[in-house]
PDB file of N, CA and C in Angstrom:
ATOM      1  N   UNK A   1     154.069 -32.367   4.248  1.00  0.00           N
ATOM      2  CA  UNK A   1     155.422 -31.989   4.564  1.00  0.00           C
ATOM      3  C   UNK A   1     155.363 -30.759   5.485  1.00  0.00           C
ATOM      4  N   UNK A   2     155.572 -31.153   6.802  1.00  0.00           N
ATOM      5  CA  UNK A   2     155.325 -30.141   7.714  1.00  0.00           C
ATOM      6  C   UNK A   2     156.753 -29.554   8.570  1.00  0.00           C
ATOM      7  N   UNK A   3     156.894 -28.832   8.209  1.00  0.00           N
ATOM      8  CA  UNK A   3     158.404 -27.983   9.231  1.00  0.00           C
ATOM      9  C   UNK A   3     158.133 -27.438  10.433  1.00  0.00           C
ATOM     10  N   UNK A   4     158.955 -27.616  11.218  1.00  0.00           N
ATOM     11  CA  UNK A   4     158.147 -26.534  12.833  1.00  0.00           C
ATOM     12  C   UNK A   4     158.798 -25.610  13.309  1.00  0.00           C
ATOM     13  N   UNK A   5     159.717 -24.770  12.194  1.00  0.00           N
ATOM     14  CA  UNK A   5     159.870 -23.425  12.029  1.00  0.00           C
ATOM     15  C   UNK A   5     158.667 -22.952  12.653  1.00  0.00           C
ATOM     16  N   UNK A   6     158.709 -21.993  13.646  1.00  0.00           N
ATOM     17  CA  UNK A   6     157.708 -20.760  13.498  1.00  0.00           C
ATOM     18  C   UNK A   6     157.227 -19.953  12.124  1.00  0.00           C
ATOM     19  N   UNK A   7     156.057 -19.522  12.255  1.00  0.00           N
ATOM     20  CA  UNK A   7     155.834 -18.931  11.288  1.00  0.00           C
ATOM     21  C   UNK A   7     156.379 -16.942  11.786  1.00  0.00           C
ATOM     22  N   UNK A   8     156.468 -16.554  10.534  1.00  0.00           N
ATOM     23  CA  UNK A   8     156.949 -15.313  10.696  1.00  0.00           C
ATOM     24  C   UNK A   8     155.986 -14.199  11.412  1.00  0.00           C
ATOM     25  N   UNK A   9     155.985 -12.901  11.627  1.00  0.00           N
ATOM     26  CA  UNK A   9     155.378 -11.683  11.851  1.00  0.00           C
ATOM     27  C   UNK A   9     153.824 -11.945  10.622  1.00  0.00           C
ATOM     28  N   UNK A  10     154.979 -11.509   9.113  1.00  0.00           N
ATOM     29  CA  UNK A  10     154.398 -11.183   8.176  1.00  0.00           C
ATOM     30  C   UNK A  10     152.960 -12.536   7.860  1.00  0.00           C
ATOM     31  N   UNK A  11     153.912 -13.648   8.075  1.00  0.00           N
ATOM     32  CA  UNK A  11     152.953 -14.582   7.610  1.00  0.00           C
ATOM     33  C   UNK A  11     151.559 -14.856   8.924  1.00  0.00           C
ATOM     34  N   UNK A  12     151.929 -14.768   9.792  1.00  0.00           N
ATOM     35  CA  UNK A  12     150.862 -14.597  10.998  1.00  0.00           C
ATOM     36  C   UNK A  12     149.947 -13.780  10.821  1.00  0.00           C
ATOM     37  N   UNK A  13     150.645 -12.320   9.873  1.00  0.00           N
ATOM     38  CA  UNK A  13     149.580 -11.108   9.392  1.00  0.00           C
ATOM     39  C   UNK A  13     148.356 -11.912   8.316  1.00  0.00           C
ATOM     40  N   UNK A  14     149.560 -12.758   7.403  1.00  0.00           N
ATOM     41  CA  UNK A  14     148.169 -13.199   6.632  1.00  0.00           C
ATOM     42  C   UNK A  14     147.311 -14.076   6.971  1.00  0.00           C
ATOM     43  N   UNK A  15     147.949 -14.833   8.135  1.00  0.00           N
ATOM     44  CA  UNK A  15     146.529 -16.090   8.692  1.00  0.00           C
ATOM     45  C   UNK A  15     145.385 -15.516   9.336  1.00  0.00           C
ATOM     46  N   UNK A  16     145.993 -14.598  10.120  1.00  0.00           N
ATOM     47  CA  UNK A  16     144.957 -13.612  10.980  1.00  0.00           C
ATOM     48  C   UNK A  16     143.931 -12.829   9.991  1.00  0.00           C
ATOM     49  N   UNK A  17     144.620 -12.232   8.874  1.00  0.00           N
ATOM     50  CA  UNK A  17     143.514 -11.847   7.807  1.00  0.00           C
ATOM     51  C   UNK A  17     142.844 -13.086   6.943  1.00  0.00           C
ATOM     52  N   UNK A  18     143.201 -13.989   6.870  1.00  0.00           N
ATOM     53  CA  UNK A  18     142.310 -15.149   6.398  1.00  0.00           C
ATOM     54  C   UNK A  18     140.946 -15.985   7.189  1.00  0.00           C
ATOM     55  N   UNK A  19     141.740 -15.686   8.409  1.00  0.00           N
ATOM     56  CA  UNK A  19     140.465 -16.114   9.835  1.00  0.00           C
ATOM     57  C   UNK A  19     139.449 -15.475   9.828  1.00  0.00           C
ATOM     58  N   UNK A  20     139.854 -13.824   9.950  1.00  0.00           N
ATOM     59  CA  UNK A  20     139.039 -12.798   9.506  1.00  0.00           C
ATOM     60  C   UNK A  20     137.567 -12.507   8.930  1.00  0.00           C
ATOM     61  N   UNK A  21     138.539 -13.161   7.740  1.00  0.00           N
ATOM     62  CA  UNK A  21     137.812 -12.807   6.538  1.00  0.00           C
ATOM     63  C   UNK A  21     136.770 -13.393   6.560  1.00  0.00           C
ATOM     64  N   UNK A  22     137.266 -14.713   6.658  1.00  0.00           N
ATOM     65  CA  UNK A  22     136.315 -16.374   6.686  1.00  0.00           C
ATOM     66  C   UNK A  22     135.326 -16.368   7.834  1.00  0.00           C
ATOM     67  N   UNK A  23     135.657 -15.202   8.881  1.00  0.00           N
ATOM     68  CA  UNK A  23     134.723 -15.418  10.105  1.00  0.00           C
ATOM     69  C   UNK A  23     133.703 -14.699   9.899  1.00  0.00           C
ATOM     70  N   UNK A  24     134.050 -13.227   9.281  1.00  0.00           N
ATOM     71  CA  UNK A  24     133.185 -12.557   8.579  1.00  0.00           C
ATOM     72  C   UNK A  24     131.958 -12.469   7.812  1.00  0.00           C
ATOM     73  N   UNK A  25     132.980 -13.352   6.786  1.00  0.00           N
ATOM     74  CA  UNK A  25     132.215 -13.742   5.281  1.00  0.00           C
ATOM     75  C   UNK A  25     131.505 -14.574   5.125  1.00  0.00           C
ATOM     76  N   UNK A  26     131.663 -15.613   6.258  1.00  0.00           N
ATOM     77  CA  UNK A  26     131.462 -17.129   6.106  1.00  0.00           C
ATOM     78  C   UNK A  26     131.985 -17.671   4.884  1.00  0.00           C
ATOM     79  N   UNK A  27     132.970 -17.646   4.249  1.00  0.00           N
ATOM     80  CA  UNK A  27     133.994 -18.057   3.102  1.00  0.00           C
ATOM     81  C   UNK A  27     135.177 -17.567   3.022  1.00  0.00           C
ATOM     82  N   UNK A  28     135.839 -18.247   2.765  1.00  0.00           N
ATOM     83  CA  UNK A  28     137.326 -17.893   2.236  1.00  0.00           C
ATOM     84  C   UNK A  28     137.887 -17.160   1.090  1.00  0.00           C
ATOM     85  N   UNK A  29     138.949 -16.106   1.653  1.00  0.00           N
ATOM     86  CA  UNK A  29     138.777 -15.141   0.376  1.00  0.00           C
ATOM     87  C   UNK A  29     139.392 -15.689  -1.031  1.00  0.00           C
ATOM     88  N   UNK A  30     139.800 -15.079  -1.672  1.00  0.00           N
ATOM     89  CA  UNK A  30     140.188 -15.399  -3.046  1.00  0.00           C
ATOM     90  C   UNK A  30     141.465 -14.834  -2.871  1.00  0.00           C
ATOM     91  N   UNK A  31     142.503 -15.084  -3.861  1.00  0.00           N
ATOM     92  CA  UNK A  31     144.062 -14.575  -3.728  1.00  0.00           C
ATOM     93  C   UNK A  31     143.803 -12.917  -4.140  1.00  0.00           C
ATOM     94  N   UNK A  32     142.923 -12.558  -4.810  1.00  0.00           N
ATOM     95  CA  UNK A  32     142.978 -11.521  -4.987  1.00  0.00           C
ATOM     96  C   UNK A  32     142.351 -10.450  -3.549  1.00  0.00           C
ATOM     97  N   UNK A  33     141.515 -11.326  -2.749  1.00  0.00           N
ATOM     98  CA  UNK A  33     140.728 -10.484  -1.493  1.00  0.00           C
ATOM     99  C   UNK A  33     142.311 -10.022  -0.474  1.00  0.00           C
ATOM    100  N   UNK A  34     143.149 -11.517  -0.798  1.00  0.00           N
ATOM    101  CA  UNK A  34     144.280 -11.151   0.167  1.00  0.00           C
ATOM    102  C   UNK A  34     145.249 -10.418  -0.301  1.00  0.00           C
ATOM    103  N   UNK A  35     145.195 -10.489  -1.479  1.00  0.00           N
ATOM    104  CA  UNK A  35     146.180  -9.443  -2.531  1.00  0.00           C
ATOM    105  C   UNK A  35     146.089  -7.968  -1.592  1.00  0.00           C
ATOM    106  N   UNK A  36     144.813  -7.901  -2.145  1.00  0.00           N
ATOM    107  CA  UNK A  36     144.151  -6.608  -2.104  1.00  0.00           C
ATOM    108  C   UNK A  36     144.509  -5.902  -0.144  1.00  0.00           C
ATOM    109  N   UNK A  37     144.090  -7.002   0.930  1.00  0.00           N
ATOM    110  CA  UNK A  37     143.985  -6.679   2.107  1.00  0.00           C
ATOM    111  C   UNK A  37     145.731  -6.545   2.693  1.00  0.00           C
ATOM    112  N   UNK A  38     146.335  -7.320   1.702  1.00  0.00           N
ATOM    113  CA  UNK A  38     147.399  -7.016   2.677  1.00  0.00           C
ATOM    114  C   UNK A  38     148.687  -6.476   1.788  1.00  0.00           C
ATOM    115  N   UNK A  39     147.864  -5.620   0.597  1.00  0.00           N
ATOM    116  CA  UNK A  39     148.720  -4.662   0.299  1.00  0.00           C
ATOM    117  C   UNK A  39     149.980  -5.139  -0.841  1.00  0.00           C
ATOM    118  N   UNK A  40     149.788  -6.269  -1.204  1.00  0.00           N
ATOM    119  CA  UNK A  40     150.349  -6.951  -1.973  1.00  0.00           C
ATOM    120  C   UNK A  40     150.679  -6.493  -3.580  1.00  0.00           C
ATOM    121  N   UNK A  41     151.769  -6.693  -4.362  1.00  0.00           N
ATOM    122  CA  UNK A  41     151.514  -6.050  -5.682  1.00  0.00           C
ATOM    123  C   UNK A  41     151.551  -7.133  -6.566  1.00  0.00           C
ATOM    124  N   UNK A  42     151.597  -8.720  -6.398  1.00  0.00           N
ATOM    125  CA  UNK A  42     151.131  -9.685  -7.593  1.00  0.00           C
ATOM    126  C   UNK A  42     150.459 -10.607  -6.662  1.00  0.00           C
ATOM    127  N   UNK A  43     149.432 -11.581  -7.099  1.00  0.00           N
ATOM    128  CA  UNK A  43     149.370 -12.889  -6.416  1.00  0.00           C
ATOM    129  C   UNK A  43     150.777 -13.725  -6.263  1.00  0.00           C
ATOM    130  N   UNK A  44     151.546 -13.949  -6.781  1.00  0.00           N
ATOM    131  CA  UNK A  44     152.929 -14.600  -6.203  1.00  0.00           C
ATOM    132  C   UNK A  44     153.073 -14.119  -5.373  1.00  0.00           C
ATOM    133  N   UNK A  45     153.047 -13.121  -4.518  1.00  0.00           N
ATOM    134  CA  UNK A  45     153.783 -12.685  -3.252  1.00  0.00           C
ATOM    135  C   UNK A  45     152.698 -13.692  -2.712  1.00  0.00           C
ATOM    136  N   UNK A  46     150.905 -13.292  -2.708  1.00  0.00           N
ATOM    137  CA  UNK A  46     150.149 -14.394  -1.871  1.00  0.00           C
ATOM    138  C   UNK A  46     150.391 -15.636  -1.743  1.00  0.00           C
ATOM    139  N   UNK A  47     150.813 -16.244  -2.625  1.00  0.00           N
ATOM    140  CA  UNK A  47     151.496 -17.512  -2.983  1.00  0.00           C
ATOM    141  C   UNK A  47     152.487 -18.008  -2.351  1.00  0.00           C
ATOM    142  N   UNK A  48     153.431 -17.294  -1.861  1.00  0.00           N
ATOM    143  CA  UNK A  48     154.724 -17.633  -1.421  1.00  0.00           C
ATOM    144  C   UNK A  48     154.372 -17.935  -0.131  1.00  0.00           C
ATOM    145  N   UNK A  49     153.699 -16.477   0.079  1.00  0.00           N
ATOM    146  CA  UNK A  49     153.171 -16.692   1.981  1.00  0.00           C
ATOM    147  C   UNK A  49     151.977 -17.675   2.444  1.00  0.00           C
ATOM    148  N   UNK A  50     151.421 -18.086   1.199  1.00  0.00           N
ATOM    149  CA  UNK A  50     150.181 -19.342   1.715  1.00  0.00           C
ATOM    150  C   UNK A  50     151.323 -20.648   2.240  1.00  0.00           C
ATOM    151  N   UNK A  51     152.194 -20.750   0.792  1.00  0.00           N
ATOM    152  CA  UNK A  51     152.625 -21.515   0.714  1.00  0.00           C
ATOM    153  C   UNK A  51     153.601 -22.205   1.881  1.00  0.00           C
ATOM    154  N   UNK A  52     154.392 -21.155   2.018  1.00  0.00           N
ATOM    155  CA  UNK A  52     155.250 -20.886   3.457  1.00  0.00           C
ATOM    156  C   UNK A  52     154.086 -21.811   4.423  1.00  0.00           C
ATOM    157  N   UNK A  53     153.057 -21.230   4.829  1.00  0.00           N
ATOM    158  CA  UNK A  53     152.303 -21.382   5.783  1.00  0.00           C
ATOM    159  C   UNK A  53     151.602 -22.769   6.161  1.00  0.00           C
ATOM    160  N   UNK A  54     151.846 -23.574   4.650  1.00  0.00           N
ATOM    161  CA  UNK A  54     151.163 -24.385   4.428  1.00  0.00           C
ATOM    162  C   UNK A  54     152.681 -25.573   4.887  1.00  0.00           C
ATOM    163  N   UNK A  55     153.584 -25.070   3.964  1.00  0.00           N
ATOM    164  CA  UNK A  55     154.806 -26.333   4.882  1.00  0.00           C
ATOM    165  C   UNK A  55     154.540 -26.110   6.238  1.00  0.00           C
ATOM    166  N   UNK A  56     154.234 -25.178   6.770  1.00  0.00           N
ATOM    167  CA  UNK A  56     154.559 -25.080   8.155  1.00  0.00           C
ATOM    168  C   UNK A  56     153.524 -25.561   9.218  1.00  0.00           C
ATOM    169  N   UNK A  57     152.343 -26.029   8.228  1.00  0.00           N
ATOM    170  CA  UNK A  57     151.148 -26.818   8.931  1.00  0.00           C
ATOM    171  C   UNK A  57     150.007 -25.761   9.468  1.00  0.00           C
ATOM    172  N   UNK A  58     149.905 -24.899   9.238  1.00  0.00           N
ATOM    173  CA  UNK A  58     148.702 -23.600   9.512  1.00  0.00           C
ATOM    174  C   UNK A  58     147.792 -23.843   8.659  1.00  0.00           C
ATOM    175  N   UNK A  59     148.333 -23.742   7.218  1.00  0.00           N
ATOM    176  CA  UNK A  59     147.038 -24.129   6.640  1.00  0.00           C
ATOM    177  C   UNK A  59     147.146 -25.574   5.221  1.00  0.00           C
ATOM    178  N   UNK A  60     146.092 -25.962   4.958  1.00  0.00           N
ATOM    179  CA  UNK A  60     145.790 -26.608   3.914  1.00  0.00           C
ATOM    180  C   UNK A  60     145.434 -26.277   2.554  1.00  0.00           C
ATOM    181  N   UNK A  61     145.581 -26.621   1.135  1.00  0.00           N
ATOM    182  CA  UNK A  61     144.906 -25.957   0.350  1.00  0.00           C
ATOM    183  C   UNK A  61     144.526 -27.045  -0.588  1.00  0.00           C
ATOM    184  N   UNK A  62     143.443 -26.673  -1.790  1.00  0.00           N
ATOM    185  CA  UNK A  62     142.829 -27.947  -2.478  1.00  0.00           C
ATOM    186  C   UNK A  62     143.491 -26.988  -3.902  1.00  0.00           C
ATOM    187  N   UNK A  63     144.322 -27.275  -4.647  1.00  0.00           N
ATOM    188  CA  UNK A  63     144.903 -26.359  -5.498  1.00  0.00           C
ATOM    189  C   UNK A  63     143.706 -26.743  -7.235  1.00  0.00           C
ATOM    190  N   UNK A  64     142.257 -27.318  -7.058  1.00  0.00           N
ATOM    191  CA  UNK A  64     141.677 -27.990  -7.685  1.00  0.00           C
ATOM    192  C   UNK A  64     140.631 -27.337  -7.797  1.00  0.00           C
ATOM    193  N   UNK A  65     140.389 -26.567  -6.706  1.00  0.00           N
ATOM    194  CA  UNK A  65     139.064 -25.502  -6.732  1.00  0.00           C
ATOM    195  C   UNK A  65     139.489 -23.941  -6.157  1.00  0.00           C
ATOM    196  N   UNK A  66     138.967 -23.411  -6.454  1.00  0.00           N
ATOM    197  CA  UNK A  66     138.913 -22.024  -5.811  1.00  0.00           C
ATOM    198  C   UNK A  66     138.459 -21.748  -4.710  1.00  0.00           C
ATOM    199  N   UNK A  67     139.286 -20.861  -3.843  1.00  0.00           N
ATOM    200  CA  UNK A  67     139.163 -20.564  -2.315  1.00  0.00           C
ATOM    201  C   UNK A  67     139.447 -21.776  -1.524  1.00  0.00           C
ATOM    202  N   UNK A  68     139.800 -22.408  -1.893  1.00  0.00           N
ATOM    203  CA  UNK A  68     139.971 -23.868  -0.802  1.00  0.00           C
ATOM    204  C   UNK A  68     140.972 -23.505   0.093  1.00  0.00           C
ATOM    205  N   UNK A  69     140.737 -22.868   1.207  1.00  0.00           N
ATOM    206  CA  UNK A  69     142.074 -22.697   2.205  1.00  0.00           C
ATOM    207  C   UNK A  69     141.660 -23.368   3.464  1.00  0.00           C
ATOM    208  N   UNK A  70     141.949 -24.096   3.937  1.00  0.00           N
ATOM    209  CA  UNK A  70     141.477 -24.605   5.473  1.00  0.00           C
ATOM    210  C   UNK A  70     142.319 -24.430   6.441  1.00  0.00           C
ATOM    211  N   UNK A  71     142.344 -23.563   7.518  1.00  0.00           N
ATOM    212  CA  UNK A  71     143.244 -23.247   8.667  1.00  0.00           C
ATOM    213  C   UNK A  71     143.008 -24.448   9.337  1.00  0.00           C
ATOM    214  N   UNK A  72     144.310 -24.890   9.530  1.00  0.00           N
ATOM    215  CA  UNK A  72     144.742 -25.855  10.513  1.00  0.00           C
ATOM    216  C   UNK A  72     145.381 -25.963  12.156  1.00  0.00           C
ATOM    217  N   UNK A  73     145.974 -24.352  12.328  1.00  0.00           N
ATOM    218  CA  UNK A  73     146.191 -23.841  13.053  1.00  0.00           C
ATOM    219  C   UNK A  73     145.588 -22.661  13.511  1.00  0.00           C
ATOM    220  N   UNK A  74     145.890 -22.346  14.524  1.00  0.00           N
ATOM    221  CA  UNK A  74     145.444 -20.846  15.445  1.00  0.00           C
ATOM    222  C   UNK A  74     146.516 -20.093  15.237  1.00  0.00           C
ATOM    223  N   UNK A  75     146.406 -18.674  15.601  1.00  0.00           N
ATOM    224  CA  UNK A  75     147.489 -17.723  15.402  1.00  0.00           C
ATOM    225  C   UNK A  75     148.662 -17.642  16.683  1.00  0.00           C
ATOM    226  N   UNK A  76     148.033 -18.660  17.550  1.00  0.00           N
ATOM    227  CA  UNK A  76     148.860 -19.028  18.422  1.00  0.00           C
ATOM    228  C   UNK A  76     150.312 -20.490  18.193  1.00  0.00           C
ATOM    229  N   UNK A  77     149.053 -20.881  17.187  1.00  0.00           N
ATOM    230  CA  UNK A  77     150.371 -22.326  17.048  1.00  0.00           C
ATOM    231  C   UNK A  77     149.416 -23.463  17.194  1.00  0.00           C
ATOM    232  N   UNK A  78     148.858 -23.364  18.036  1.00  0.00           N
ATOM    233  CA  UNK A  78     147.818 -24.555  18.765  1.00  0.00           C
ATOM    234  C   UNK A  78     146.831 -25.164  17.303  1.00  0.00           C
ATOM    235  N   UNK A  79     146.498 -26.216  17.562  1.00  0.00           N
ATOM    236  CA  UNK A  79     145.557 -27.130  16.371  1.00  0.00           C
ATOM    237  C   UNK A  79     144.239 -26.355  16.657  1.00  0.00           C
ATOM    238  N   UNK A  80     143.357 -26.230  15.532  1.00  0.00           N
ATOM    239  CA  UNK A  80     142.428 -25.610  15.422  1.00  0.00           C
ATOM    240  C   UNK A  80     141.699 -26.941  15.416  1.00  0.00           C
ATOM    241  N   UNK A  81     140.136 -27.112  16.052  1.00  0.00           N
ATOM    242  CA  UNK A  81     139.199 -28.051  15.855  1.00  0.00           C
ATOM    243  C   UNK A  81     137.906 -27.189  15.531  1.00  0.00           C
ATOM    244  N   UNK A  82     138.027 -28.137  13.812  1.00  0.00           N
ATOM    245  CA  UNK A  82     136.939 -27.747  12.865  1.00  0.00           C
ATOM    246  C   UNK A  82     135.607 -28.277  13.183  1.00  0.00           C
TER     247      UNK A  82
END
């Protein structure tokens, strides 16, 4: 279920710190790495904004394992090829 709303400021803040992280780390952080990075005071706030992000086709998630986030998009909009 994909909407083509733009994504917001805020939520662009968190894809860009998820790219980041993952480019970094070579893994994807945990709700608490993004908690923590973007200043957040429960995982529900992370939640809302994955989630957001995820109708909106940026990213994917496997709600079955941990860290499963797969960017689908660029911070531009454009399709990412994995």
């Amino acid at each position: 279920m994909r909407n083509d709303f733009p994504a917001t400021k805020r939520q662009i803040e968190f894809l860009k710190m998820i790219i980041d992280f993952s480019e970094e780390n070579y893994y994807m952080p945990s709700y608490t790495d993004i908690k923590e990075a973007m200043n957040c005071k429960s995982n529900s706030t992370v939640s809302d904004h994955l989630t957001a992000l995820e109708k909106k086709g940026y990213l994917a998630r496997d709600y079955r394992k941990p860290r499963q986030i797969k960017v689908l998009r660029n911070l531009d909009g454009s399709f990412r090829i994995n």
